[in-house]
Protein backbone atom coordinates (compact mmCIF):
# COMPACT_ATOMS: atom_id res chain seq x y z
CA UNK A 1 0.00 0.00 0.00
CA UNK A 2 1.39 3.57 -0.94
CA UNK A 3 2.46 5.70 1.62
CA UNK A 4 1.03 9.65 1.25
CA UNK A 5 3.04 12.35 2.20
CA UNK A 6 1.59 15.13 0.22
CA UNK A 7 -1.85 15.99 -1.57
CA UNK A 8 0.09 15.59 -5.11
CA UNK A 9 0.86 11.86 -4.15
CA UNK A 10 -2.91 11.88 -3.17
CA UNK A 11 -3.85 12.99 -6.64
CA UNK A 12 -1.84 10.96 -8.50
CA UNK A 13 -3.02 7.80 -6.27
CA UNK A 14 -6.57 9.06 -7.24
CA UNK A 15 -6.50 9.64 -10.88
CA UNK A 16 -4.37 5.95 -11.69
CA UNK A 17 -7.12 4.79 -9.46
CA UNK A 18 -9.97 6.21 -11.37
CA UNK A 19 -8.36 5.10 -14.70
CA UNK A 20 -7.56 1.60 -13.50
CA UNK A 21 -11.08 1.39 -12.59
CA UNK A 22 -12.26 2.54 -16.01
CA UNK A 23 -14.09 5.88 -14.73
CA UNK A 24 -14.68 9.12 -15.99
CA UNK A 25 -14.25 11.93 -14.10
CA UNK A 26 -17.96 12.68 -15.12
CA UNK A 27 -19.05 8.77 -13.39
CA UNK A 28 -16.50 9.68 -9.53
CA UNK A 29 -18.12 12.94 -9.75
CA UNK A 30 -22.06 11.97 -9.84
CA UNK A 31 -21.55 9.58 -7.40
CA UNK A 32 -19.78 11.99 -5.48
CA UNK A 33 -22.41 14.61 -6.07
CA UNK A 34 -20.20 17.53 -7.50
CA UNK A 35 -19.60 18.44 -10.63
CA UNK A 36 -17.06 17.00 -13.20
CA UNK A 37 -15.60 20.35 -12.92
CA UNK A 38 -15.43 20.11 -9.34
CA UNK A 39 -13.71 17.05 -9.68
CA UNK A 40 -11.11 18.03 -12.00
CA UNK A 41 -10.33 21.00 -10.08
CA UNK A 42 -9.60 18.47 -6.50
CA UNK A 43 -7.84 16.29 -8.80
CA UNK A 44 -5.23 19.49 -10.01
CA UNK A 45 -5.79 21.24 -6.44
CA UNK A 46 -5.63 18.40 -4.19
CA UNK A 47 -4.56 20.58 -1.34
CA UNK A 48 -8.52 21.76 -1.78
CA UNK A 49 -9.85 18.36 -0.80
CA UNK A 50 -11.53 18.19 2.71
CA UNK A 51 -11.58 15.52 4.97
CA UNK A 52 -15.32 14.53 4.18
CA UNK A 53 -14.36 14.77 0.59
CA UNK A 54 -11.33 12.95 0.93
CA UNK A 55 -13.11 9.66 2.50
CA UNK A 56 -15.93 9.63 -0.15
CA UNK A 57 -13.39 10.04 -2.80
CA UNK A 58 -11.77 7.22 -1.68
CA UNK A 59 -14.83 5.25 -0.55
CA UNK A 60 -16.18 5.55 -4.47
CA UNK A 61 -12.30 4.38 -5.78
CA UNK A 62 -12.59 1.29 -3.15
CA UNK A 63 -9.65 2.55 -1.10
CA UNK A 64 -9.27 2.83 2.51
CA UNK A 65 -7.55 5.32 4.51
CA UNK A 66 -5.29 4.08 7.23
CA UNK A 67 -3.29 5.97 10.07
CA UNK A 68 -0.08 4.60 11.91
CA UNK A 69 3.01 6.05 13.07
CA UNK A 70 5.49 7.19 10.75
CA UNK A 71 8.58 5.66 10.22
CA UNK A 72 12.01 7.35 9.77
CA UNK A 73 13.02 8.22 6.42
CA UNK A 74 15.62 5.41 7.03
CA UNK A 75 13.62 2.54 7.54
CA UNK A 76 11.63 3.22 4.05
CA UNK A 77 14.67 2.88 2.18
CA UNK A 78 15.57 -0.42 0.91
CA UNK A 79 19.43 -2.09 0.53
C-alpha cells in the first residue's frame, strides 16, 4: 500500500485509481455529487480536498484510509 506524504501523491493515487477502474471523471463525480468540474479541479488542487471529501473520494475508488506512526526516512529505504 502507498504511503502519502503530500496531496500531489494523493492525486496521483486518485486519478491511476480512477483510470484503472475505467471511470470518468464525469461517473467519480455523480456519485460523489459535484460536478465534473469540481472534480477536476480536487484532482489538479488536491490541497482543496476536505476531509469529508477525501473519504468519499476514496470510498467511491474502493480505497481505505489508514493511520499509523510514521517511520524514519531510514527505515523506508531499501538495501
Amino acid at each position: 500500500m502507498p504511503r502519502l506524504y503530500s496531496p500531489e501523491q494523493a492525486a496521483v493515487l486518485f486519478v491511476g485509481r480512477r483510470k484503472a477502474l475505467g471511470l470518468s471523471q464525469a461517473e467519480v463525480a455523480a456519485r460523489l455529487g459535484i460536478s465534473q468540474n469540481r472534480l477536476s479541479e480536487l484532482e489538479t488542487r488536491p490541497e482543496r480536498l476536505t476531509l469529508d471529501r477525501l473519504l468519499a473520494l476514496a470510498g467511491v475508488l474502493g480505497l481505505e484510509l489508514t493511520l499509523g506512526d510514521r517511520k524514519p526516512v531510514e527505515a523506508e529505504r531499501e538495501w
